[in-house]
N, C-alpha and C. Protein backbone atom coordinates (compact mmCIF):
# COMPACT_ATOMS: atom_id res chain seq x y z
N UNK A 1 50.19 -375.99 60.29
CA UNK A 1 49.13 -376.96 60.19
C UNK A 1 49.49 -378.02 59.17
N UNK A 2 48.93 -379.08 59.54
CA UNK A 2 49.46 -380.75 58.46
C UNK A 2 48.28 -380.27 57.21
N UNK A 3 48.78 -380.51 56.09
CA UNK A 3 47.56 -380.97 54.56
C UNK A 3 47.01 -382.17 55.11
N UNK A 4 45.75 -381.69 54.72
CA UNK A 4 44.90 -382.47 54.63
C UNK A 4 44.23 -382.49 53.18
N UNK A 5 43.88 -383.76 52.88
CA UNK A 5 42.85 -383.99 51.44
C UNK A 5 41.57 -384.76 52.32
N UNK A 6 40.70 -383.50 52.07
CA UNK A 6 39.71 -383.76 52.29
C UNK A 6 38.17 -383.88 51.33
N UNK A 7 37.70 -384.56 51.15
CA UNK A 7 36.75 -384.95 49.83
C UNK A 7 34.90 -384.51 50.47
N UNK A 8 34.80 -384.64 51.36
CA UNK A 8 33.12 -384.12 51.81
C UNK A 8 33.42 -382.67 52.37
N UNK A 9 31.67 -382.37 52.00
CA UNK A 9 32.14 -380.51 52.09
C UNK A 9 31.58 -380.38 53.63
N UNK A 10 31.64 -379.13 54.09
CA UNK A 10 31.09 -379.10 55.38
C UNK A 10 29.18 -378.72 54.72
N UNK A 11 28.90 -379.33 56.27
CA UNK A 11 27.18 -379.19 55.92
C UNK A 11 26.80 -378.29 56.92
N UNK A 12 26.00 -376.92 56.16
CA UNK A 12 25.86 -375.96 57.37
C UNK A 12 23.95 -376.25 57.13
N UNK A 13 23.42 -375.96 58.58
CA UNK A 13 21.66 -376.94 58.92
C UNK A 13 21.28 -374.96 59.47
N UNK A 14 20.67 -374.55 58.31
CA UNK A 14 20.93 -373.15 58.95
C UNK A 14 19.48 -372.13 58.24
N UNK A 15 18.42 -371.62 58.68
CA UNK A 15 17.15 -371.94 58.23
C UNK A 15 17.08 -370.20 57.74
N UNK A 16 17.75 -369.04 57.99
CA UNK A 16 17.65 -367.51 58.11
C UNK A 16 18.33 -367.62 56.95
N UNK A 17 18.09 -367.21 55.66
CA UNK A 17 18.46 -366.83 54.64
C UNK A 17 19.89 -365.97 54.31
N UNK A 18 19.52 -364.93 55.30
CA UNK A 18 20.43 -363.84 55.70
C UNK A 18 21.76 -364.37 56.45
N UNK A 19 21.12 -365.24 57.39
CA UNK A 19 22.17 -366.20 57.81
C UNK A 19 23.31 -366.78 57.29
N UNK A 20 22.33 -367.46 56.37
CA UNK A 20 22.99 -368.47 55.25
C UNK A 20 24.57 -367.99 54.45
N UNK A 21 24.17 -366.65 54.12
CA UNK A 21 24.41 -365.33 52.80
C UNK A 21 25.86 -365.24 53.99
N UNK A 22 25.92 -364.78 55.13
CA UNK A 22 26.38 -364.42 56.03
C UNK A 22 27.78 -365.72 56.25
N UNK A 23 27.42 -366.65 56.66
CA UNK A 23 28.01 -367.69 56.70
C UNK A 23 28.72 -367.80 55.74
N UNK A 24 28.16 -368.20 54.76
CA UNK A 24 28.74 -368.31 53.19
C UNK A 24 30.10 -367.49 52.59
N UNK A 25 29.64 -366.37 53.30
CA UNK A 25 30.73 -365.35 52.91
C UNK A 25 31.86 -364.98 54.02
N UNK A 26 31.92 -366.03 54.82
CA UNK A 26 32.68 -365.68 56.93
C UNK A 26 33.31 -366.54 56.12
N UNK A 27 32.87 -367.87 55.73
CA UNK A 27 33.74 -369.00 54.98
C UNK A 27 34.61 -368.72 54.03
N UNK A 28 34.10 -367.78 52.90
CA UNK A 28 35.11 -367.56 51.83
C UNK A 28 36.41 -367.16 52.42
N UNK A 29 35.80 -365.31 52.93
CA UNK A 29 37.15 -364.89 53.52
C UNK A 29 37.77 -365.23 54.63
N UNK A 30 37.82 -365.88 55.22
CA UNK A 30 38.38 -367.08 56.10
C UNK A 30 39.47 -367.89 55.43
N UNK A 31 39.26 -368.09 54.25
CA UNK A 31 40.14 -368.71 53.31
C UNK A 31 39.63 -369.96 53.09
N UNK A 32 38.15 -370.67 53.80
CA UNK A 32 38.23 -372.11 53.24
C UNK A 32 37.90 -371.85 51.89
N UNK A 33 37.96 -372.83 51.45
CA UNK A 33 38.90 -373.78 50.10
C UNK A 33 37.25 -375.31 49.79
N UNK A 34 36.90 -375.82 51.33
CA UNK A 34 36.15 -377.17 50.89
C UNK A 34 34.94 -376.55 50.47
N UNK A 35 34.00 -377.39 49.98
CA UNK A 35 32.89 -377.10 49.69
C UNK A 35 31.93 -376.82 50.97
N UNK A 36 30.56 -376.26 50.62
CA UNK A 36 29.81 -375.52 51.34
C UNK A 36 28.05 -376.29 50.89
N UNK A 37 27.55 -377.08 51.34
CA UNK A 37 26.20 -377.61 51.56
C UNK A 37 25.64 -376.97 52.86
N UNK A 38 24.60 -376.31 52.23
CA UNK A 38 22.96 -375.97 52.87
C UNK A 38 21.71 -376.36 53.11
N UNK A 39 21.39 -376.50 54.30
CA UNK A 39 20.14 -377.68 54.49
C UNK A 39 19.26 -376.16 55.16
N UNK A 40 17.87 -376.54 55.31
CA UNK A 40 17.36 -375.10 55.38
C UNK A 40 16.75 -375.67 56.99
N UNK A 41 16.86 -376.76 57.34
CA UNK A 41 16.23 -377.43 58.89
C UNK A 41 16.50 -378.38 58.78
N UNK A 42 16.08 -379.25 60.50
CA UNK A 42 16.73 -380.73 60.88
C UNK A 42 15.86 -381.58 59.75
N UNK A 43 15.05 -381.18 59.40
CA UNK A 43 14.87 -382.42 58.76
C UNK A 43 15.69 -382.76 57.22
N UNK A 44 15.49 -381.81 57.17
CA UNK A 44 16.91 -381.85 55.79
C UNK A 44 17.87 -382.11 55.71
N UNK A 45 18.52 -381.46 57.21
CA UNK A 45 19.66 -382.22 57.11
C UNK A 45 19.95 -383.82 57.63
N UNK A 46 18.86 -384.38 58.35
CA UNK A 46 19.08 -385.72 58.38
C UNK A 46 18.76 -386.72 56.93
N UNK A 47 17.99 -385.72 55.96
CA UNK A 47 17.54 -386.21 55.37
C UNK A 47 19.34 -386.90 54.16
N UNK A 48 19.78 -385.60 54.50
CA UNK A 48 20.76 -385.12 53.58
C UNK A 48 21.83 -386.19 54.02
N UNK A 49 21.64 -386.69 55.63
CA UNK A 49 23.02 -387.40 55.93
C UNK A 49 22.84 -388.85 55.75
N UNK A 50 21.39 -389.12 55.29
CA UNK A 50 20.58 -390.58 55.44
C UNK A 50 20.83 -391.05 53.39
N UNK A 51 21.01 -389.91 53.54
CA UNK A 51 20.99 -389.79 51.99
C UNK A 51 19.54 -390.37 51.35
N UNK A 52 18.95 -389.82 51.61
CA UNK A 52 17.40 -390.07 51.12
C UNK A 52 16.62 -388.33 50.32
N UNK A 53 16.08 -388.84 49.68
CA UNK A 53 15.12 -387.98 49.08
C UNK A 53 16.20 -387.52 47.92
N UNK A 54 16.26 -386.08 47.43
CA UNK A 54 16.72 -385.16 46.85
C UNK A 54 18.82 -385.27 47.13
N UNK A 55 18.86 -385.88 48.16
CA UNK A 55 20.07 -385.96 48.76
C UNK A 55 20.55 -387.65 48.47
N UNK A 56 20.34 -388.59 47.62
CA UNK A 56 20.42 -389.72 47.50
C UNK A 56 21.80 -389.46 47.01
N UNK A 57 22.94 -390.13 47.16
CA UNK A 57 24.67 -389.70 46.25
C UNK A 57 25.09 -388.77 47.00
N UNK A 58 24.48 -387.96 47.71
CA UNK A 58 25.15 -386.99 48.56
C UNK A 58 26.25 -387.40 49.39
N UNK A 59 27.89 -386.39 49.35
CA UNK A 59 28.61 -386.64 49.89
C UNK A 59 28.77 -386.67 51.43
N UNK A 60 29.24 -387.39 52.27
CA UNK A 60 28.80 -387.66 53.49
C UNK A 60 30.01 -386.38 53.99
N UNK A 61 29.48 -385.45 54.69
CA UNK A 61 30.16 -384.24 55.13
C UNK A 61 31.21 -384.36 56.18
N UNK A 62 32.41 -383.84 56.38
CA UNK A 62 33.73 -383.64 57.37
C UNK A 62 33.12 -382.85 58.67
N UNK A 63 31.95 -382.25 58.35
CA UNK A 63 31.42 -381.80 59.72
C UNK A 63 30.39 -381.27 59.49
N UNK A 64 29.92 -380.86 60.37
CA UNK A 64 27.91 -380.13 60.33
C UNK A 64 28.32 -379.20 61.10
N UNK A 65 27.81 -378.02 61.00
CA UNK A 65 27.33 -377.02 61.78
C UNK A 65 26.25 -376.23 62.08
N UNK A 66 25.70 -376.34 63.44
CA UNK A 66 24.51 -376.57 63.86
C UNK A 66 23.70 -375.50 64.26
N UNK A 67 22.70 -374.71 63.46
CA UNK A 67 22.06 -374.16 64.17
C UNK A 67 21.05 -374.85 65.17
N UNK A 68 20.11 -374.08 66.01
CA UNK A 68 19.27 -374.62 67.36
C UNK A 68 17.96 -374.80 66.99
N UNK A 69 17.43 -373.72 66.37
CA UNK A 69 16.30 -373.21 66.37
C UNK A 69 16.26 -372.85 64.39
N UNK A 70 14.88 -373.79 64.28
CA UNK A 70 14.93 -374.51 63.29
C UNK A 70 13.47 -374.64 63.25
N UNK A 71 12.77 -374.58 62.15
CA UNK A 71 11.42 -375.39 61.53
C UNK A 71 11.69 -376.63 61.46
N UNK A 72 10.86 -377.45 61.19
CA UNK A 72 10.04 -378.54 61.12
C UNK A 72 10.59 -379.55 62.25
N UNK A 73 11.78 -379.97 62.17
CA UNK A 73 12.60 -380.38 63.03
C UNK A 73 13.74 -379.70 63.34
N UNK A 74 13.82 -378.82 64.79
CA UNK A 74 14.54 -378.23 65.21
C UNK A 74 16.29 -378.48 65.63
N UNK A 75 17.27 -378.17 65.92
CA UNK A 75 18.86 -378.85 65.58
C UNK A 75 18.55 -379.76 66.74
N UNK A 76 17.85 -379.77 68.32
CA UNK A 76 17.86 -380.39 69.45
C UNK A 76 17.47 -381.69 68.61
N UNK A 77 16.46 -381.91 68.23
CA UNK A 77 16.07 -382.76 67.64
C UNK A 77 16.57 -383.60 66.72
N UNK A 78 17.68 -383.15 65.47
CA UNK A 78 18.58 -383.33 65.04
C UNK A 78 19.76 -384.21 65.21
N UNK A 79 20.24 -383.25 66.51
CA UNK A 79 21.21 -383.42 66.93
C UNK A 79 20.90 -385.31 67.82
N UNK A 80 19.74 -385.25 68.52
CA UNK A 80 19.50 -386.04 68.99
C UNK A 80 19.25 -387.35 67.65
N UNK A 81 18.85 -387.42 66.75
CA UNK A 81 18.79 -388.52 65.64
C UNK A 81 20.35 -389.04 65.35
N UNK A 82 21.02 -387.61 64.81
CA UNK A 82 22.03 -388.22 64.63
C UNK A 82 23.35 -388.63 65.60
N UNK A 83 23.73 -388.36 66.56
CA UNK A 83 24.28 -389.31 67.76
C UNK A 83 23.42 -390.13 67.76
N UNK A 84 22.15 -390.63 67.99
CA UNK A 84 21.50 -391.86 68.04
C UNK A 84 21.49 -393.01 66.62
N UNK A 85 22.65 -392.26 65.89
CA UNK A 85 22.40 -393.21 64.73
C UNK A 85 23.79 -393.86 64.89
N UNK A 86 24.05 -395.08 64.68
CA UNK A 86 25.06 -395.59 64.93
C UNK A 86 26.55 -394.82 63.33
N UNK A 87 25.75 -395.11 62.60
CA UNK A 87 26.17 -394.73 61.15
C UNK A 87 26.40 -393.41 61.05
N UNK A 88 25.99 -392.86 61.95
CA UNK A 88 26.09 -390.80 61.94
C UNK A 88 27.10 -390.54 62.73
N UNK A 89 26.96 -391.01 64.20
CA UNK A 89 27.10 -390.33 65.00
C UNK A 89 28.82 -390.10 64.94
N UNK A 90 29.30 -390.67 64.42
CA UNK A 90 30.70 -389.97 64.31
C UNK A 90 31.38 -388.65 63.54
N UNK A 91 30.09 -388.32 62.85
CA UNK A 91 30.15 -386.80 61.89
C UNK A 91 30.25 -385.64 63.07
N UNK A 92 31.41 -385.26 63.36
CA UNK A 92 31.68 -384.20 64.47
C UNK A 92 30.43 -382.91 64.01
N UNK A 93 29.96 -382.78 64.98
CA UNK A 93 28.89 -381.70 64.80
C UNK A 93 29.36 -379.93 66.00
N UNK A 94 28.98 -378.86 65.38
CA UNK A 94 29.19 -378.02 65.96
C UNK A 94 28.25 -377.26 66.12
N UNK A 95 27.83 -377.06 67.22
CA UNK A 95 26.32 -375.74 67.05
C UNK A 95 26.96 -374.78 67.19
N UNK A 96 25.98 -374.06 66.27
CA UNK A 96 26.46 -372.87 66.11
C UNK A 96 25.56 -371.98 66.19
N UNK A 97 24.80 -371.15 66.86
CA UNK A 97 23.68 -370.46 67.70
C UNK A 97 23.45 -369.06 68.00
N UNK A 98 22.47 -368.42 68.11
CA UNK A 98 22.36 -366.99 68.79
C UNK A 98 22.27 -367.20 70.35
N UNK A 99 21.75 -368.81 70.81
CA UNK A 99 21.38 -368.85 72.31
C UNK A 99 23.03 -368.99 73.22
N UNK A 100 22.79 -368.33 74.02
CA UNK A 100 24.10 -368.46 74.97
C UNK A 100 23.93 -368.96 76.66
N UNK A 101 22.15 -369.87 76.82
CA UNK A 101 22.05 -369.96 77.65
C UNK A 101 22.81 -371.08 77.69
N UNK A 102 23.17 -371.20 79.62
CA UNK A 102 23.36 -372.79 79.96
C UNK A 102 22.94 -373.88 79.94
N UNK A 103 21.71 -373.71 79.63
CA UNK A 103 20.52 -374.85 79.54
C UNK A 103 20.59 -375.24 78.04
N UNK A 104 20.96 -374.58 77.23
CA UNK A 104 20.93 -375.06 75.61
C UNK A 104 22.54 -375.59 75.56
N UNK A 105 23.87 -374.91 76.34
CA UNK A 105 24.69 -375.27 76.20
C UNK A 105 25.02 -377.05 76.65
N UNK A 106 24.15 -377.26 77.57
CA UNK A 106 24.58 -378.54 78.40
C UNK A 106 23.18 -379.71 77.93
N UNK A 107 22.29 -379.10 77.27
CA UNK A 107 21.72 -380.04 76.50
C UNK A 107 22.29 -380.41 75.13
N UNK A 108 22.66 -379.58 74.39
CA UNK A 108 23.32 -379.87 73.18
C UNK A 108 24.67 -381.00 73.55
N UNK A 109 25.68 -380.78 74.81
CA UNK A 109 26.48 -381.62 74.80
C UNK A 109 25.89 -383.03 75.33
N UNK A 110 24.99 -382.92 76.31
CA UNK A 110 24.31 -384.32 76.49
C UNK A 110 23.68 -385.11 75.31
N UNK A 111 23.00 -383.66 74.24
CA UNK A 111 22.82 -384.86 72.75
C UNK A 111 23.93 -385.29 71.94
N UNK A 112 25.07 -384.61 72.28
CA UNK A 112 26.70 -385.58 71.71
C UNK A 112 27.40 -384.19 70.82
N UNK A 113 27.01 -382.72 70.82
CA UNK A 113 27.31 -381.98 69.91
C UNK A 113 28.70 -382.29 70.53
N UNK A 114 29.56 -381.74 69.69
CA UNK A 114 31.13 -381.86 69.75
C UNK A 114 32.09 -380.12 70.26
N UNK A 115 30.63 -379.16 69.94
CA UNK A 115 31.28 -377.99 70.32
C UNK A 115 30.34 -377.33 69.86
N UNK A 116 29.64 -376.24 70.75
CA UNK A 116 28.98 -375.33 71.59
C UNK A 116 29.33 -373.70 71.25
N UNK A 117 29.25 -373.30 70.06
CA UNK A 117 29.78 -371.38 69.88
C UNK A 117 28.81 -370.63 69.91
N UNK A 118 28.55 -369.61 70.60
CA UNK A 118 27.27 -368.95 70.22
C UNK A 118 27.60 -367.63 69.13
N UNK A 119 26.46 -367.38 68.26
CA UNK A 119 27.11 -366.74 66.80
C UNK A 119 27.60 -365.69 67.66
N UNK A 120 28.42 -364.64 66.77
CA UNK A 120 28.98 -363.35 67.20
C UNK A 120 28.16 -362.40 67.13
N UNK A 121 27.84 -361.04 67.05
CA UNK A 121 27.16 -360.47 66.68
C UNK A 121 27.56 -359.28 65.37
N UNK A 122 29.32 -359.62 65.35
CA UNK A 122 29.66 -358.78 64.10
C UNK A 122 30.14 -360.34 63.05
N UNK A 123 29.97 -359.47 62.27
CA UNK A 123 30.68 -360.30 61.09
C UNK A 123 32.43 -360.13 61.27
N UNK A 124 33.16 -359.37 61.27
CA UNK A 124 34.50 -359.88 61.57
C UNK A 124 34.24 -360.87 62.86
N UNK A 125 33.74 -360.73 63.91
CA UNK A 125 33.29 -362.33 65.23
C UNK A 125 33.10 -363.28 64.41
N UNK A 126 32.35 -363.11 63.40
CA UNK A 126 32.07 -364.66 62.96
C UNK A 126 32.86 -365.11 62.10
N UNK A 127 34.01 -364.17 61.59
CA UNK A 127 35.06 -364.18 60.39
C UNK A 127 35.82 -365.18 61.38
N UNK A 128 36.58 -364.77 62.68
CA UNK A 128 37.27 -365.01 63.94
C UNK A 128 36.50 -366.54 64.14
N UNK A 129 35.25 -366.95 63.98
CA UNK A 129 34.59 -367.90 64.53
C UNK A 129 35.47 -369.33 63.55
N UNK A 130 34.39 -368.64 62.57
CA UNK A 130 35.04 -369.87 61.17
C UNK A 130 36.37 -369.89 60.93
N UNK A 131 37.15 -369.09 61.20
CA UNK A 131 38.70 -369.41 60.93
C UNK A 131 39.15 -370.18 61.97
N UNK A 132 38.70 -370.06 62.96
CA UNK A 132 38.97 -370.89 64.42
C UNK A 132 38.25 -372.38 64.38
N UNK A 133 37.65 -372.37 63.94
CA UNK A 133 36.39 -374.01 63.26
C UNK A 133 37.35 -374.71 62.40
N UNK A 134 37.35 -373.83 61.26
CA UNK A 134 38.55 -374.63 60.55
C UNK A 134 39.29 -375.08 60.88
N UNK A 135 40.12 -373.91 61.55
CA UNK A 135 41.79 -374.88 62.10
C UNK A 135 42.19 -375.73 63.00
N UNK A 136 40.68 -375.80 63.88
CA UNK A 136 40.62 -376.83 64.93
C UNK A 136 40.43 -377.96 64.16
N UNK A 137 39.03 -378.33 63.42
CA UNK A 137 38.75 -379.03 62.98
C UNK A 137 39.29 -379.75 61.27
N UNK A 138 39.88 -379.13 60.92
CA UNK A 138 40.65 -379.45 59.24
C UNK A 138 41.82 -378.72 59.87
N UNK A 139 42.70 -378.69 60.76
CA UNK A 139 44.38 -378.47 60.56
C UNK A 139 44.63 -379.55 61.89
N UNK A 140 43.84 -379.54 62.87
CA UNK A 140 44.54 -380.00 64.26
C UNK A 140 43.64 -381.57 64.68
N UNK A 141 42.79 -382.08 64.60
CA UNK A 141 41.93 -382.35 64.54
C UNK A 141 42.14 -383.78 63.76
N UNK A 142 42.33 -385.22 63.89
CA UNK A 142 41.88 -386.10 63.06
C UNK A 142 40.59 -386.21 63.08
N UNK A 143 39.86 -386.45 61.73
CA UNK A 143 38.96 -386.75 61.16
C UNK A 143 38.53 -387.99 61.29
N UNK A 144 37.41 -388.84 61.44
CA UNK A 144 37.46 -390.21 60.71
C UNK A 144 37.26 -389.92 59.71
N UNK A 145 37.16 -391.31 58.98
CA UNK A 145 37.01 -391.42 57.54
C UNK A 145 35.95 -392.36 57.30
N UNK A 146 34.65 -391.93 57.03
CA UNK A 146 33.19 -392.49 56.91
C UNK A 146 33.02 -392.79 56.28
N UNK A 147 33.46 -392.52 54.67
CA UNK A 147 33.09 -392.75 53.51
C UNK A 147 32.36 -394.29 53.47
């Protein structure tokens, strides 16, 4: 894989606590290295990419990963703001989900997601998940550069 220097952390939009804890720790031992931002729903995290509220200076993230199903504003919803934002929509987004229907799979790509995983149900699956995220996306993968 090529080095990369990469300066924004990934932004995980992910509302289950347990989840969160879960993720957090698939990432460590996985070996990433970038930073790790938590939004708890869509609205946070648009809030987070608009850089408004609590998130004003916030670094503009190398990627999002998307949960579906979400309070206040759900990822469909989300997902749909940011492809509709001219200024966003190039932040490669990944859902990342318990749903494995076809109907969530082929709506998420019609709102512009970039890639479609449904979670695993073990933690080594999701160890396998995020190491595979990474190296697609930070080893193989050009980035833009949004800053």
């Amino acid at each position: 894989m090529r080095p990369l220097i990469r300066h924004g952390p990934i932004l995980l939009a992910e509302d289950d606590p347990d989840d969160r804890l879960l993720l957090e720790h698939a990432f460590r031992v996985s070996g990433n290295t970038l930073p790790l931002v938590f939004v708890e729903d869509g609205e946070e995290l648009v809030e987070y990419l608009c850089r408004r509220g609590r998130f004003v200076g916030a670094p503009r993230p190398d990627l999002v990963v998307l949960d579906l199903n979400m309070p206040r504003k759900d990822g469909r919803e989300a997902l749909a703001a940011i492809k509709g934002d001219p200024d966003l929509r190039c932040i490669p987004i990944v859902v990342l989900t318990t749903s494995n229907m076809p109907e969530d799979v082929a709506n998420a790509y019609a709102l512009g997601a970039n890639s479609f995983v449904s979670k695993p149900v073990t933690f080594e699956g999701l160890v396998a998940v995020v190491r595979a995220l990474h190296a697609w996306w930070f080893g193989i993968v050009t980035l833009p550069d949004g800053r």
